[in-house]
C-alpha atoms as a PDB file:
ATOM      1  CA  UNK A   1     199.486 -90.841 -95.257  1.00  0.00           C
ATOM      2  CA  UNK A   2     196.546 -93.100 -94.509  1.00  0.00           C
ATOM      3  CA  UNK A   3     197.164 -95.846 -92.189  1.00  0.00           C
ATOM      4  CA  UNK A   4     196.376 -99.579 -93.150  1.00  0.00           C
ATOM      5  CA  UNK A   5     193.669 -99.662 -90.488  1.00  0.00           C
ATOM      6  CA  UNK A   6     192.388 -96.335 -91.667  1.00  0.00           C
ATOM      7  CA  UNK A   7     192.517 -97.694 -95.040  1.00  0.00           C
ATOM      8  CA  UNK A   8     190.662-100.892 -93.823  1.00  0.00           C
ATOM      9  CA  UNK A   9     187.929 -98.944 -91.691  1.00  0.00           C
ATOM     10  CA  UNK A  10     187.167 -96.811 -94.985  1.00  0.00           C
ATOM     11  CA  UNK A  11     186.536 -99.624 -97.163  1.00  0.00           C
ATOM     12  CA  UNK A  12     184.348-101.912 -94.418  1.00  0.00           C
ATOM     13  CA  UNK A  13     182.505 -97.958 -94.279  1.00  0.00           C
ATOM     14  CA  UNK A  14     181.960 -98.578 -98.180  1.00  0.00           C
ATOM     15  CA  UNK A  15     180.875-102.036 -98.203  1.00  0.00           C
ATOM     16  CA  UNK A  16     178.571-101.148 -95.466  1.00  0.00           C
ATOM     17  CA  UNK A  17     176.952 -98.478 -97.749  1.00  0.00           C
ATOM     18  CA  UNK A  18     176.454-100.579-100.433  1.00  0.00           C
ATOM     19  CA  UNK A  19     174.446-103.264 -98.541  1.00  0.00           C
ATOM     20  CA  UNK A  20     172.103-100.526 -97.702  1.00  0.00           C
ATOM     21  CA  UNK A  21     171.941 -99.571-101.118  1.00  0.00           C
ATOM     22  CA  UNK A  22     173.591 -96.107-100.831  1.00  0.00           C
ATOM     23  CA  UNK A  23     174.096 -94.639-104.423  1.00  0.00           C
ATOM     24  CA  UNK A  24     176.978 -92.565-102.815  1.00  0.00           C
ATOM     25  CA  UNK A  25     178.841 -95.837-101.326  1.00  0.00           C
ATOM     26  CA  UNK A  26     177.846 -97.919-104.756  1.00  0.00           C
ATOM     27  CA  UNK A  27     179.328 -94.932-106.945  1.00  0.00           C
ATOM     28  CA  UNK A  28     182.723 -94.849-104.875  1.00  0.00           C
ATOM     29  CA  UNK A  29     182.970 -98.821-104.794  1.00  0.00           C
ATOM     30  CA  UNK A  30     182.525 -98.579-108.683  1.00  0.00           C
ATOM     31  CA  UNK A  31     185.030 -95.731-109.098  1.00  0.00           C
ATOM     32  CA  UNK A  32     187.952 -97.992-106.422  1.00  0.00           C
ATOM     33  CA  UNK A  33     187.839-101.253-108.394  1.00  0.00           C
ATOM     34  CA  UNK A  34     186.351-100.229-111.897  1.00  0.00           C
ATOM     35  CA  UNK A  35     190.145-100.527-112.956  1.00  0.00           C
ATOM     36  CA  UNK A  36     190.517-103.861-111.441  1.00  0.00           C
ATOM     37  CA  UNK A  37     187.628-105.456-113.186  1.00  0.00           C
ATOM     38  CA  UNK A  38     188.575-103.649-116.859  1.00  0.00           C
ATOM     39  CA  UNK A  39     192.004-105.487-116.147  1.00  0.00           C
ATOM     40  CA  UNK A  40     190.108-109.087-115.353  1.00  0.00           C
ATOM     41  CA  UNK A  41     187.440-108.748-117.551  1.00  0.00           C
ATOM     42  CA  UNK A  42     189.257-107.593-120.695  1.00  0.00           C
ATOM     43  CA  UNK A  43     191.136-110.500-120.506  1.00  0.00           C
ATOM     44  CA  UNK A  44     188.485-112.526-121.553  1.00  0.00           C
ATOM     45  CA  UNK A  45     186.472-110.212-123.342  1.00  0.00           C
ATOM     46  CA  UNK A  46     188.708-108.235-125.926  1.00  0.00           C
ATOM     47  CA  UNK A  47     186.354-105.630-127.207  1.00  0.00           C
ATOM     48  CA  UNK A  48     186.540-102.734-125.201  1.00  0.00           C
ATOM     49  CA  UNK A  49     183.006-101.479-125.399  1.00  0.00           C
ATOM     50  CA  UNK A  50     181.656-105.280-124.417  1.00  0.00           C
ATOM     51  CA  UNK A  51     184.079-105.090-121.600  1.00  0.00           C
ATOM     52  CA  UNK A  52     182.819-102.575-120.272  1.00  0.00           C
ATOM     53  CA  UNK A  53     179.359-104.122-120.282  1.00  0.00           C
ATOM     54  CA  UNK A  54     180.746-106.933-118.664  1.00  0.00           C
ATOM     55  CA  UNK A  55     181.882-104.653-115.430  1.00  0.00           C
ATOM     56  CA  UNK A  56     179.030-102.822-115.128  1.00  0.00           C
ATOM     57  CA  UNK A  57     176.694-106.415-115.333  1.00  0.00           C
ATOM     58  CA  UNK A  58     179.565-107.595-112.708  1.00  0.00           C
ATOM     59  CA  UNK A  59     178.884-104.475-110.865  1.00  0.00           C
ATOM     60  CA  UNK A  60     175.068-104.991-110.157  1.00  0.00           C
ATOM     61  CA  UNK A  61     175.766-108.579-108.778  1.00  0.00           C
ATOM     62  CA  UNK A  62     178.328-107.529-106.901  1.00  0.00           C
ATOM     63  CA  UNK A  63     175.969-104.646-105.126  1.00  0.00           C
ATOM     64  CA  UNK A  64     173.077-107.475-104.930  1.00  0.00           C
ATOM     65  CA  UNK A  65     175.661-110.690-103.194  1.00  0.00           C
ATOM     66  CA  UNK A  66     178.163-107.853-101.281  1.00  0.00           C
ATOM     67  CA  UNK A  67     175.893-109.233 -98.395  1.00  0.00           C
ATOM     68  CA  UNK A  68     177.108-112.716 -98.379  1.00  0.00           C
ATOM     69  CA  UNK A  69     180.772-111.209 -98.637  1.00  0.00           C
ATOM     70  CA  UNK A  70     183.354-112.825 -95.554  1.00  0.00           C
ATOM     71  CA  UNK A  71     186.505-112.123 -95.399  1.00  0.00           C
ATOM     72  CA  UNK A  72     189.046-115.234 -95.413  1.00  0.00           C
ATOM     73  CA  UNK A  73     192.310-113.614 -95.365  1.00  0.00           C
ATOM     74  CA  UNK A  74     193.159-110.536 -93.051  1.00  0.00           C
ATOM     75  CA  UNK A  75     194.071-107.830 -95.949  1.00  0.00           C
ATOM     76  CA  UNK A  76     189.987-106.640 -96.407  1.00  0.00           C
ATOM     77  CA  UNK A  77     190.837-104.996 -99.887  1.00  0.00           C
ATOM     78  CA  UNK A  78     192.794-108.548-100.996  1.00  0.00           C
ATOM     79  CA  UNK A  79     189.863-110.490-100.091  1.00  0.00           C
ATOM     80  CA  UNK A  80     187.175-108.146-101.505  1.00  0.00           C
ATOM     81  CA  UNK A  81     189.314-108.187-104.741  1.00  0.00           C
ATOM     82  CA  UNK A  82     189.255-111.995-104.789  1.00  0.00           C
ATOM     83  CA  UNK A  83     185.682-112.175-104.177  1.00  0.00           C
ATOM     84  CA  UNK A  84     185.106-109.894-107.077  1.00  0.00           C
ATOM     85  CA  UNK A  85     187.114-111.283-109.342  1.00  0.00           C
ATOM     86  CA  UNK A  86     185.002-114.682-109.627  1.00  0.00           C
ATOM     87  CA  UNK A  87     182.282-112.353-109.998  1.00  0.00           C
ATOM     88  CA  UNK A  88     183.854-110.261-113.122  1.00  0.00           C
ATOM     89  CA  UNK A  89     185.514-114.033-114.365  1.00  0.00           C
ATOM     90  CA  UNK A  90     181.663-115.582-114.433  1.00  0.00           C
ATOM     91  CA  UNK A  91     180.083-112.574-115.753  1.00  0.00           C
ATOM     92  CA  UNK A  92     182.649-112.538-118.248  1.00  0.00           C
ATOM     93  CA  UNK A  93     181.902-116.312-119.290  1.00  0.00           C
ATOM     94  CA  UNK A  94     178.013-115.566-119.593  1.00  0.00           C
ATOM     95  CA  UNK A  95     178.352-113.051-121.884  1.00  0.00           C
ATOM     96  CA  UNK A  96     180.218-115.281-124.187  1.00  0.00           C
ATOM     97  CA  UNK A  97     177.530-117.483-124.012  1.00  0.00           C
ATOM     98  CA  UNK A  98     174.721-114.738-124.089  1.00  0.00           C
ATOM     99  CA  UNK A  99     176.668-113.736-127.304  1.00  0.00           C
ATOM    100  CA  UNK A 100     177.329-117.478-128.835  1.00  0.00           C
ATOM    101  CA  UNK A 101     180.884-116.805-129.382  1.00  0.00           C
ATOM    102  CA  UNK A 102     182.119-119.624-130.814  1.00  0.00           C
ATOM    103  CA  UNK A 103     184.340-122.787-129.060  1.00  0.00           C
ATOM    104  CA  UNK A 104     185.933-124.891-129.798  1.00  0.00           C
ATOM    105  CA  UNK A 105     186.896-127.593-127.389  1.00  0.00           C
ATOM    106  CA  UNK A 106     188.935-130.656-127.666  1.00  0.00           C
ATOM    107  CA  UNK A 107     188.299-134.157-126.404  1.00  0.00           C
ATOM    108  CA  UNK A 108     190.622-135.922-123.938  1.00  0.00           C
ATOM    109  CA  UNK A 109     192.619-137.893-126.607  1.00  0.00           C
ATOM    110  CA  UNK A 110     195.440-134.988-126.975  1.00  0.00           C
ATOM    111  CA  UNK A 111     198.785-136.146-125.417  1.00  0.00           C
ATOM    112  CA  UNK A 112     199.228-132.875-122.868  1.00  0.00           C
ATOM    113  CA  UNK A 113     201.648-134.533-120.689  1.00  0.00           C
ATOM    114  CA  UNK A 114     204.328-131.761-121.589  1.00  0.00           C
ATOM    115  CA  UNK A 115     202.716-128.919-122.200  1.00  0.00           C
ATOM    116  CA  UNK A 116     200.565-128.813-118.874  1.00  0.00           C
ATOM    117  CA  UNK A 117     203.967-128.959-116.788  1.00  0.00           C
ATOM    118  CA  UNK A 118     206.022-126.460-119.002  1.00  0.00           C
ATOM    119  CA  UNK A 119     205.179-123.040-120.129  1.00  0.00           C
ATOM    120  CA  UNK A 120     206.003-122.097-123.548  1.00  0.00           C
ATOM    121  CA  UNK A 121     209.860-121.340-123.886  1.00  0.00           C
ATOM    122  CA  UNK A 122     210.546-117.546-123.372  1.00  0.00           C
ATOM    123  CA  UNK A 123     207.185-116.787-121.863  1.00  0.00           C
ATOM    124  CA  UNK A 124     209.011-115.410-118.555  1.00  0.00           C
ATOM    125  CA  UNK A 125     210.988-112.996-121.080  1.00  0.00           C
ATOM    126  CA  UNK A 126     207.510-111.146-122.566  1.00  0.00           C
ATOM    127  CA  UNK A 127     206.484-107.708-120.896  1.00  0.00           C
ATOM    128  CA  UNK A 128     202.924-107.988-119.516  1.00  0.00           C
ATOM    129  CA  UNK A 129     201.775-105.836-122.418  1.00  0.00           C
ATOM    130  CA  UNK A 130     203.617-108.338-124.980  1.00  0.00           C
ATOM    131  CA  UNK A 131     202.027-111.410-123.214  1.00  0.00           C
ATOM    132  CA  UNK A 132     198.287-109.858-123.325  1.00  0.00           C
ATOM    133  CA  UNK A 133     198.409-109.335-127.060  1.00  0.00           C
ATOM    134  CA  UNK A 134     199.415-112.324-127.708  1.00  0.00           C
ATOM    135  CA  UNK A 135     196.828-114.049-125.049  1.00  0.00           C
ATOM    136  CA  UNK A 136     194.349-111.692-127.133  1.00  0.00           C
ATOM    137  CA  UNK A 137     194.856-113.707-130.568  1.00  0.00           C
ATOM    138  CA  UNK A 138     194.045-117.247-128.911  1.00  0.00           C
ATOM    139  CA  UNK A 139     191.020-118.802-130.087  1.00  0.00           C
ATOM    140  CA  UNK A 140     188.527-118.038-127.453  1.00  0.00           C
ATOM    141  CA  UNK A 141     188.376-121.526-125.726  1.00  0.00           C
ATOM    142  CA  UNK A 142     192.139-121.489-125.858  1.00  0.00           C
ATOM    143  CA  UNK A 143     192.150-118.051-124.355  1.00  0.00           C
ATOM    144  CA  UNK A 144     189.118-118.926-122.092  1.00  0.00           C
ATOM    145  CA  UNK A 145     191.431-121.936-119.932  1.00  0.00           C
ATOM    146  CA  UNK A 146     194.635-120.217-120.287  1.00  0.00           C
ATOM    147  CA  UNK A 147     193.518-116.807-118.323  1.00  0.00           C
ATOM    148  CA  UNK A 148     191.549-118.934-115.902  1.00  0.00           C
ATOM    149  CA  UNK A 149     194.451-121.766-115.398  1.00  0.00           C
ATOM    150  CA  UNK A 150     197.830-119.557-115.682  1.00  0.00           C
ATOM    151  CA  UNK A 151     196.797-116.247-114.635  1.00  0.00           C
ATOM    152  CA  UNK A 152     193.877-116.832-112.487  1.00  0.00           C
ATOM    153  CA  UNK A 153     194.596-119.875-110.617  1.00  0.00           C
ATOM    154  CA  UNK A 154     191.939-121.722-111.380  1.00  0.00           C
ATOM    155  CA  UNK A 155     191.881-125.855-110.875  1.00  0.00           C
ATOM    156  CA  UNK A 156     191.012-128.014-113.962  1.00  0.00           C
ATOM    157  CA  UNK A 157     188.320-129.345-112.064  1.00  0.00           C
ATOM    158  CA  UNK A 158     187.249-125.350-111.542  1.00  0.00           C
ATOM    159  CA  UNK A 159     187.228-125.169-115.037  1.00  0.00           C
ATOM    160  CA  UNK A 160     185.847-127.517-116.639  1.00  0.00           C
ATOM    161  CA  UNK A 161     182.443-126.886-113.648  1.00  0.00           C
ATOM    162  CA  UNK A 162     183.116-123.111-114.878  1.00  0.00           C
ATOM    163  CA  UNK A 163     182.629-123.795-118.670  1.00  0.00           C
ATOM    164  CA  UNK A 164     181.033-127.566-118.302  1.00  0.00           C
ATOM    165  CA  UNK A 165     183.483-129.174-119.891  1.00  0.00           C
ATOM    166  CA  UNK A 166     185.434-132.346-118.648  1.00  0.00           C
ATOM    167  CA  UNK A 167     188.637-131.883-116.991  1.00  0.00           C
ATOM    168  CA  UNK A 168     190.279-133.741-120.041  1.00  0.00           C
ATOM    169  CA  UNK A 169     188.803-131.208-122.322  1.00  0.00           C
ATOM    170  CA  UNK A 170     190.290-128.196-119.957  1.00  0.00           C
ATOM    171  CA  UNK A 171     193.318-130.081-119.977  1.00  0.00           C
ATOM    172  CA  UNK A 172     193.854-130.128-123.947  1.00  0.00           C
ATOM    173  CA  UNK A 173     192.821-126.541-124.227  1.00  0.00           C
ATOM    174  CA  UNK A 174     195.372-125.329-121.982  1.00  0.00           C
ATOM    175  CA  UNK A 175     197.749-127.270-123.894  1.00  0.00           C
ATOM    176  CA  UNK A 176     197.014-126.195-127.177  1.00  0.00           C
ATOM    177  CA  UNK A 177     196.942-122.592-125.951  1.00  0.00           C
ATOM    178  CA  UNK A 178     200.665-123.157-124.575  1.00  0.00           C
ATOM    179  CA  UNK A 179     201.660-124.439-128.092  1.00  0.00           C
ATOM    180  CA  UNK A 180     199.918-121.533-129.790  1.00  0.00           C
ATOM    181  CA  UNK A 181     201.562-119.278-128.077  1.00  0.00           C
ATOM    182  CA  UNK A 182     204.884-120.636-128.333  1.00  0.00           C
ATOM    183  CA  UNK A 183     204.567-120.755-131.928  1.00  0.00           C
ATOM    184  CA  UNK A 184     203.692-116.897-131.638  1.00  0.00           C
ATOM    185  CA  UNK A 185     206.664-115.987-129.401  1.00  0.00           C
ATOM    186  CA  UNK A 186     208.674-117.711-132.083  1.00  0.00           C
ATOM    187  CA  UNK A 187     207.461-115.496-135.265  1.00  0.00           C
ATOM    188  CA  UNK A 188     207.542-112.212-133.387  1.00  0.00           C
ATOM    189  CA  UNK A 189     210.468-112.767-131.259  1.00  0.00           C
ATOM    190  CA  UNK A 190     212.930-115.043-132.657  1.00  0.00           C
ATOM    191  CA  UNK A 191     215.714-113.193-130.458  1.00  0.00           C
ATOM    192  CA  UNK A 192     214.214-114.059-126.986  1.00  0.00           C
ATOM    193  CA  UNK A 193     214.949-118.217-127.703  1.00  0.00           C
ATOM    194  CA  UNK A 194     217.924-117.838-130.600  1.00  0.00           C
ATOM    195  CA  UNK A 195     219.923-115.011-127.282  1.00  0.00           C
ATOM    196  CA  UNK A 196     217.908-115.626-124.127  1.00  0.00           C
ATOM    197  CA  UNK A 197     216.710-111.590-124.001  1.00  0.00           C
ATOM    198  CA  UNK A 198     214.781-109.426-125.338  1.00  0.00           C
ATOM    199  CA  UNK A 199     215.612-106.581-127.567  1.00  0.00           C
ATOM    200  CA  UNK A 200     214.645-103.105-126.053  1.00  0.00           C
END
């Protein structure tokens, strides 16, 4: 079994490779977090084939900024995957843009004063499989603020720089997405709110 600091001194051995631009270092780095970024970036970009595209663009940025990587937190592998993840988040976002997908986003004048505090009712009871698809059929400005604001942390203020939008507008997205979403957990799974679980 490989000890932490082992595991540690392995990856700072990778890292190190790929700042000298070693196709053998780049290559493992790709193989050790390719999963990762397929699970970030599909998330925002559904089709499978453009996802793809998405991690190998994130990849090349990565390789060209791993440079100005520092550590803040004293897990090396946490950080690194933090540091990434903006990178596969942004790429993500530009190739919605490179593509034109189509948004939709709403002004500040939507009342979101409940639907920013609560999640939608039986949301804890989904699988993580359930709650994907279901992210999935959003619109893709809904979907754009919810995976940045629920699942990836992200401030409003982060967003709306992110997507240059106003806070307001990142506001009203995310609650819209929380209300489409409820009123999908209600037509697929009437039995998580009408008996409080879920059917196996």
């Amino acid at each position: 079994m490989v000890s932490g600091d082992a595991q540690q001194s392995d990856l700072q051995a990778l890292i190190d490779g790929c700042i000298r631009k070693e196709r053998e270092s780049q290559s493992a780095l790709y193989a050790r977090f390719f999963g990762y970024g397929h699970t970030v970036c599909h998330r925002y970009v559904s089709n499978d084939a453009d996802a793809i595209e998405v991690i190998n663009d994130a990849f090349l940025k990565i390789f060209q900024e791993l440079r100005n990587f520092r550590p803040q937190q004293p897990s090396l592998e946490n950080a690194l995957k933090a540091w990434i993840r903006r990178i596969f988040i942004n790429t993500s976002i530009d190739h919605l843009r490179k593509r034109k997908v189509r948004t939709f986003w709403l002004g500040e004048d939507v009342d979101t004063r409940e639907w920013l505090a609560v999640p939608p009712q039986g949301l804890d009871r989904l699988s993580h499989e359930e709650l994907l698809k279901m992210i999935g059929k959003l619109s893709p400005a809904y979907r754009l603020v919810f995976n940045l604001f629920v699942i990836d942390g992200c401030s409003h203020e982060e967003i709306a720089k992110m997507l240059k939008i106003s806070v307001g507008a990142s506001k009203s997205n995310l609650a819209r997405a929380r209300t489409n979403l409820q009123r999908m957990i209600l037509q697929a799974q009437p039995q998580i709110l009408n008996h409080g679980q879920r059917a196996i």
